[in-house]
N, C-alpha and C. Protein backbone atom coordinates (compact mmCIF):
# COMPACT_ATOMS: atom_id res chain seq x y z
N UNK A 1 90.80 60.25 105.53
CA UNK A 1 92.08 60.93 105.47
C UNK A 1 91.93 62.29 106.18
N UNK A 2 92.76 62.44 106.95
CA UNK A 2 92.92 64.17 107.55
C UNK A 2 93.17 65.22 107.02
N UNK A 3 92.12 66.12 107.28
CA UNK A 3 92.38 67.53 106.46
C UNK A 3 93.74 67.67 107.37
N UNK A 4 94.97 68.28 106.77
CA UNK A 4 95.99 68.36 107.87
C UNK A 4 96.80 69.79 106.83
N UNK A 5 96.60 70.74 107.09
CA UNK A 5 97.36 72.30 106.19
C UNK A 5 99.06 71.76 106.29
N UNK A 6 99.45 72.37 105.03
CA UNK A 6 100.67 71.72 104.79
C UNK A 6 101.48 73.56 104.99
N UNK A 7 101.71 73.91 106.22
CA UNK A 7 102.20 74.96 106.38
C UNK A 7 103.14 75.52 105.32
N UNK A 8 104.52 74.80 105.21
CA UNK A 8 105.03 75.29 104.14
C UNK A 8 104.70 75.98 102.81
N UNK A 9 103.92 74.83 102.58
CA UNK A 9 102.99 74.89 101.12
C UNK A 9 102.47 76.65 101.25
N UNK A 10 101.47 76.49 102.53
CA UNK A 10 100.60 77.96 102.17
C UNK A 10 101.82 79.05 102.51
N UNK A 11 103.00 79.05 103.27
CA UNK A 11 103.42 80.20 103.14
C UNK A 11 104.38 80.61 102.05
N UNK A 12 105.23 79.53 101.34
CA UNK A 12 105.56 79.85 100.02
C UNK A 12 103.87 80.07 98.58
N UNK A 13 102.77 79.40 98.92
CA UNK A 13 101.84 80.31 98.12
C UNK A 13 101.53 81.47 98.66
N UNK A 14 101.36 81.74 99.54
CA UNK A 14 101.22 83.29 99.91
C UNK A 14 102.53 84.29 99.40
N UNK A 15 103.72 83.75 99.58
CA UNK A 15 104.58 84.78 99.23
C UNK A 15 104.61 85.16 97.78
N UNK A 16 104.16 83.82 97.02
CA UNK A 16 104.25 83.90 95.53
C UNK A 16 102.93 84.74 94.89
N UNK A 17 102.01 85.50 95.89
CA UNK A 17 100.49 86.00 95.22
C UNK A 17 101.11 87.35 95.43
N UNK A 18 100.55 87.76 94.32
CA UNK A 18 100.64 89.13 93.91
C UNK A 18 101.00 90.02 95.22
N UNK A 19 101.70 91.06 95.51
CA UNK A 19 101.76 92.38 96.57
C UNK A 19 101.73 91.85 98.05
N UNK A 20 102.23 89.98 98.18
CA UNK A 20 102.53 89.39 99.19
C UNK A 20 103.60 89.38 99.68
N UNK A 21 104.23 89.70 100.66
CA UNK A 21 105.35 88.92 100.74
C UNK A 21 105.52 88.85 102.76
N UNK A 22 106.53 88.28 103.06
CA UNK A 22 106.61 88.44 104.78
C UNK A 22 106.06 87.22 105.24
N UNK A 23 104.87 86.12 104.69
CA UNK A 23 104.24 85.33 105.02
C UNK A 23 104.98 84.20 106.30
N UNK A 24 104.14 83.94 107.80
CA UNK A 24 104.28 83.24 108.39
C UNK A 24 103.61 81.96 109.25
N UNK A 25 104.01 80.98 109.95
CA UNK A 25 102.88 80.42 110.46
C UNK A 25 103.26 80.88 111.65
N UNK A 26 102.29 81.09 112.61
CA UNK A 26 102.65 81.84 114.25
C UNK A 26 101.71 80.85 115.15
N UNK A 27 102.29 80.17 116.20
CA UNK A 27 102.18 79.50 117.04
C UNK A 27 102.20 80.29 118.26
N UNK A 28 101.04 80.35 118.94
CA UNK A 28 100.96 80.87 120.32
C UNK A 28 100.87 80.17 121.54
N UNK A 29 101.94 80.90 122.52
CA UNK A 29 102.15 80.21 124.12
C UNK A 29 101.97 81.26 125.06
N UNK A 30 101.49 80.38 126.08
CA UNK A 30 100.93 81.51 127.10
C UNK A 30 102.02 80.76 128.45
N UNK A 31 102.86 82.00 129.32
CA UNK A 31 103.85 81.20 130.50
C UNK A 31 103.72 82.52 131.32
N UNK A 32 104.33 82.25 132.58
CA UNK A 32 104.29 83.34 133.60
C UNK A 32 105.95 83.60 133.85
N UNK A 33 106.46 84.69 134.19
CA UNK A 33 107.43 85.16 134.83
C UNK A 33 107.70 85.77 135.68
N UNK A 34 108.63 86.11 136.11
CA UNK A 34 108.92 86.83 137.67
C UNK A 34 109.48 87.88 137.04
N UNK A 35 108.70 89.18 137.58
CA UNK A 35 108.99 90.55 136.60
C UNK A 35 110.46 90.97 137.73
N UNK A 36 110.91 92.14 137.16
CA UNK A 36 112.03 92.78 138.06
C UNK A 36 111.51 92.91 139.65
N UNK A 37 110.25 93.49 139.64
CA UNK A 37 109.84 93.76 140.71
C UNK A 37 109.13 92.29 141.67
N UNK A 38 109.38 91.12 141.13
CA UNK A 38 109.39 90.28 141.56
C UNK A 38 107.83 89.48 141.84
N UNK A 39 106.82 90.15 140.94
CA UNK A 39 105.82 89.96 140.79
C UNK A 39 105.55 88.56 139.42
N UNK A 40 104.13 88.14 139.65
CA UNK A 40 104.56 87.58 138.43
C UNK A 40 103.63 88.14 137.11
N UNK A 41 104.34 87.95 136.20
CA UNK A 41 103.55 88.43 135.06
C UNK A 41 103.48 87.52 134.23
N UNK A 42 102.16 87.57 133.41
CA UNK A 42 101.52 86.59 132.46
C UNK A 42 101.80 87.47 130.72
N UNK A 43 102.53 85.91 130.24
CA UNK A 43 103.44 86.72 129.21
C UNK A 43 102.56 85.60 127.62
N UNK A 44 102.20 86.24 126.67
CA UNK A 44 101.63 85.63 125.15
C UNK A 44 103.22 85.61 124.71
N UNK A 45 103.65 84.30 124.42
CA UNK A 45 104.51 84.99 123.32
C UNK A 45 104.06 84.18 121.45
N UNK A 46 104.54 84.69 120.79
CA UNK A 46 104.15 83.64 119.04
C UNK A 46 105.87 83.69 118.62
N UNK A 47 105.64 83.10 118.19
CA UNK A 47 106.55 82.44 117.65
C UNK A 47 106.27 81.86 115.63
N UNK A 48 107.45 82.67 115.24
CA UNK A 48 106.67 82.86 113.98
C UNK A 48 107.64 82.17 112.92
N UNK A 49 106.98 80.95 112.12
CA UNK A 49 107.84 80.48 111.35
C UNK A 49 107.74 80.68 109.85
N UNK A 50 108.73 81.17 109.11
CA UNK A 50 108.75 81.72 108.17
C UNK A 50 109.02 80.60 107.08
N UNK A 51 109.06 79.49 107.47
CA UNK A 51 109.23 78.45 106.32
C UNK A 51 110.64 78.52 105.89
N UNK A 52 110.66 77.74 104.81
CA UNK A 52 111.77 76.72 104.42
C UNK A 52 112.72 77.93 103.27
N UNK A 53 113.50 78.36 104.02
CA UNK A 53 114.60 79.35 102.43
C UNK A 53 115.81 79.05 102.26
N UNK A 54 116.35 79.09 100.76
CA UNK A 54 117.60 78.78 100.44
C UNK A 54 118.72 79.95 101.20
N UNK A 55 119.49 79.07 101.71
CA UNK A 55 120.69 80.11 102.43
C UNK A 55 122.03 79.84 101.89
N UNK A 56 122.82 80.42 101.21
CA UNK A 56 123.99 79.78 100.96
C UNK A 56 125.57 80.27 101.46
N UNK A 57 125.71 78.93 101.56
CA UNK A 57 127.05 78.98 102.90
C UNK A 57 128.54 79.48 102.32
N UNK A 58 129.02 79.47 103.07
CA UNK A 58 130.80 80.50 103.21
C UNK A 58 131.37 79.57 101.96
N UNK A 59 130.99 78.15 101.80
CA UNK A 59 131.94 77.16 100.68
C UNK A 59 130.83 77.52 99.39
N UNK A 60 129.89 78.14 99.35
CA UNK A 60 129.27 78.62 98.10
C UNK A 60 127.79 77.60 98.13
N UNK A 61 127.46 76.90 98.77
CA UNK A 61 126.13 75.71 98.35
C UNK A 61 125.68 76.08 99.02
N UNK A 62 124.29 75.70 98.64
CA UNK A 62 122.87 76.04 98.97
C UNK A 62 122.12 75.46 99.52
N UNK A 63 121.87 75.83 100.54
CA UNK A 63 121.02 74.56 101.55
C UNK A 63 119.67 75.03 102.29
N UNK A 64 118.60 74.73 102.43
CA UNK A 64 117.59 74.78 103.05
C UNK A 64 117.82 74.68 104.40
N UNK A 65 117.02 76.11 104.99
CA UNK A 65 116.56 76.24 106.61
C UNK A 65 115.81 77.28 106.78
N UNK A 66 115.11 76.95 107.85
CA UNK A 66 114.25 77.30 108.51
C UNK A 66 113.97 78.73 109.00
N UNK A 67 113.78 80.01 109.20
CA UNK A 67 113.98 80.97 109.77
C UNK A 67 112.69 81.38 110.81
N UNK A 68 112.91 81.76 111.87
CA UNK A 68 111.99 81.69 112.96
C UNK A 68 112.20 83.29 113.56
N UNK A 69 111.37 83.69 114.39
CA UNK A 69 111.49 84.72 114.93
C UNK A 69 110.46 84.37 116.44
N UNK A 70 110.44 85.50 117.04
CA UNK A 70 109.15 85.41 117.79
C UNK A 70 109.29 87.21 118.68
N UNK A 71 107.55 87.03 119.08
CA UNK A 71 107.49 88.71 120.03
C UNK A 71 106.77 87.72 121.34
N UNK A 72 106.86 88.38 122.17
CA UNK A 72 106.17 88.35 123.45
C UNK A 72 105.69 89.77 124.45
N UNK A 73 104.60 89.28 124.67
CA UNK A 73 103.48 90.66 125.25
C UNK A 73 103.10 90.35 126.59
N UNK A 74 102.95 91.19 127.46
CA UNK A 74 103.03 90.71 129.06
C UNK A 74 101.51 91.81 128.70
N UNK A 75 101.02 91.02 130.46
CA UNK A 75 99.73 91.41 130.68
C UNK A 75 99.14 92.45 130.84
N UNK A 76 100.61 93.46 130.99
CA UNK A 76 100.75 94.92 131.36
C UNK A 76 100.90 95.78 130.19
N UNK A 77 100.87 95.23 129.23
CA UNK A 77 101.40 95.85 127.80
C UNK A 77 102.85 96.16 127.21
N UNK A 78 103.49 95.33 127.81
CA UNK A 78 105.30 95.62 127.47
C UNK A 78 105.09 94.22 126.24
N UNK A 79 106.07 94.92 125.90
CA UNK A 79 106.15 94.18 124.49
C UNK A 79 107.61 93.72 124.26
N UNK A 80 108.15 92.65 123.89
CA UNK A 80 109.75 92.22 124.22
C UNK A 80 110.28 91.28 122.45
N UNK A 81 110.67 91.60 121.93
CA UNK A 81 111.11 90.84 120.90
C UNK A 81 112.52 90.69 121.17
N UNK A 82 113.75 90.00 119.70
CA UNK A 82 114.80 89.78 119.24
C UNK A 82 115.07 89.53 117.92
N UNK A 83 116.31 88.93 117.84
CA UNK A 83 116.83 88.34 116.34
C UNK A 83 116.05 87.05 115.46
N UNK A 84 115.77 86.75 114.68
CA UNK A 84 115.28 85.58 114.11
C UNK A 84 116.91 84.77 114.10
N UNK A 85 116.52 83.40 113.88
CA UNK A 85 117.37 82.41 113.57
C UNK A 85 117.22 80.91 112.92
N UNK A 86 117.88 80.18 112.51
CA UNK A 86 117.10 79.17 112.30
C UNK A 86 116.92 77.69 113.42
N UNK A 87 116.69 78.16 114.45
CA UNK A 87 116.53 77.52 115.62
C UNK A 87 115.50 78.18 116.88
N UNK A 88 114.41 77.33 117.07
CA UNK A 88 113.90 78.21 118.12
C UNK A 88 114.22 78.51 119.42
N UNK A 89 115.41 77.25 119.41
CA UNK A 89 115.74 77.72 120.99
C UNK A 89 116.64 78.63 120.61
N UNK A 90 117.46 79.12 120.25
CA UNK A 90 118.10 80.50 119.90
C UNK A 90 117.34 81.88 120.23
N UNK A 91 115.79 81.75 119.26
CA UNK A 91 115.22 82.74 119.46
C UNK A 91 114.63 82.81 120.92
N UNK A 92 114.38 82.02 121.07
CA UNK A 92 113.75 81.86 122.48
C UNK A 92 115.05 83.12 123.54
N UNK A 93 116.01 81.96 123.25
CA UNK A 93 117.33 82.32 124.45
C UNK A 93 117.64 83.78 124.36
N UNK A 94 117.59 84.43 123.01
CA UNK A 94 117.74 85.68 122.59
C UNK A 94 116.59 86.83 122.76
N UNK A 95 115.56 86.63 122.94
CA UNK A 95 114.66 87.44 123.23
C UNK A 95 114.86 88.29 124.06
N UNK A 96 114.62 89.65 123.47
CA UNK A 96 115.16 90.91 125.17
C UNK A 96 114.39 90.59 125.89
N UNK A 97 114.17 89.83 126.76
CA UNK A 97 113.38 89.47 127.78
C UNK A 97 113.21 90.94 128.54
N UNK A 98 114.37 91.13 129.05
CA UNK A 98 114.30 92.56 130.57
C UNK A 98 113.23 93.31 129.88
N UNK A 99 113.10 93.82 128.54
CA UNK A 99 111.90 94.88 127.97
C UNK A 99 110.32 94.70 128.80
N UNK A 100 110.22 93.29 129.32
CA UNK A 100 108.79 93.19 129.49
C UNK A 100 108.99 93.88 131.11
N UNK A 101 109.98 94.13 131.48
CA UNK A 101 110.33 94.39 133.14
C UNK A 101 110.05 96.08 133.30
């Protein structure tokens, strides 16, 4: 059988241990871009998933999703974040990108 970490699991136990809280799993990608100056730059970004939370909607019920965020760091030291959402292509699409320029 596969050792296989049950992400969720550890970041709702982490949030639940004493003077914890914020807990995520962060997935790292490495891509290149074409800076303003038309060079290219080599960009880390993570992408950080915060696990499974109750959100409850405009008709009053309670439903489970996802909340995500992410930062990205260019090779030069610019640093570019945004909004979390519960979709990564959102966060993705939303990222101040121009910051790393």
């Amino acid at each position: 059988m596969p050792n296989q970490i049950d992400t969720d699991a550890v970041i709702a136990y982490l949030n639940e241990m004493p003077r914890m809280f914020g807990a995520a799993h962060v997935a790292r990608f490495r891509c290149y871009r074409e800076a303003a100056d038309g060079r290219a730059q080599r960009v880390t970004l993570e992408i950080y998933d915060e696990g499974l939370m109750v959100k409850q909607q405009d008709d009053g019920q309670e439903v489970e999703v996802r909340r995500y965020s992410c930062v990205a760091r260019s090779d030069d030291g610019k640093v570019a974040s945004g909004n979390s959402a519960d979709k990564v292509s959102t966060v993705l699409s939303t990222l101040h990108w121009w910051d790393l320029d």
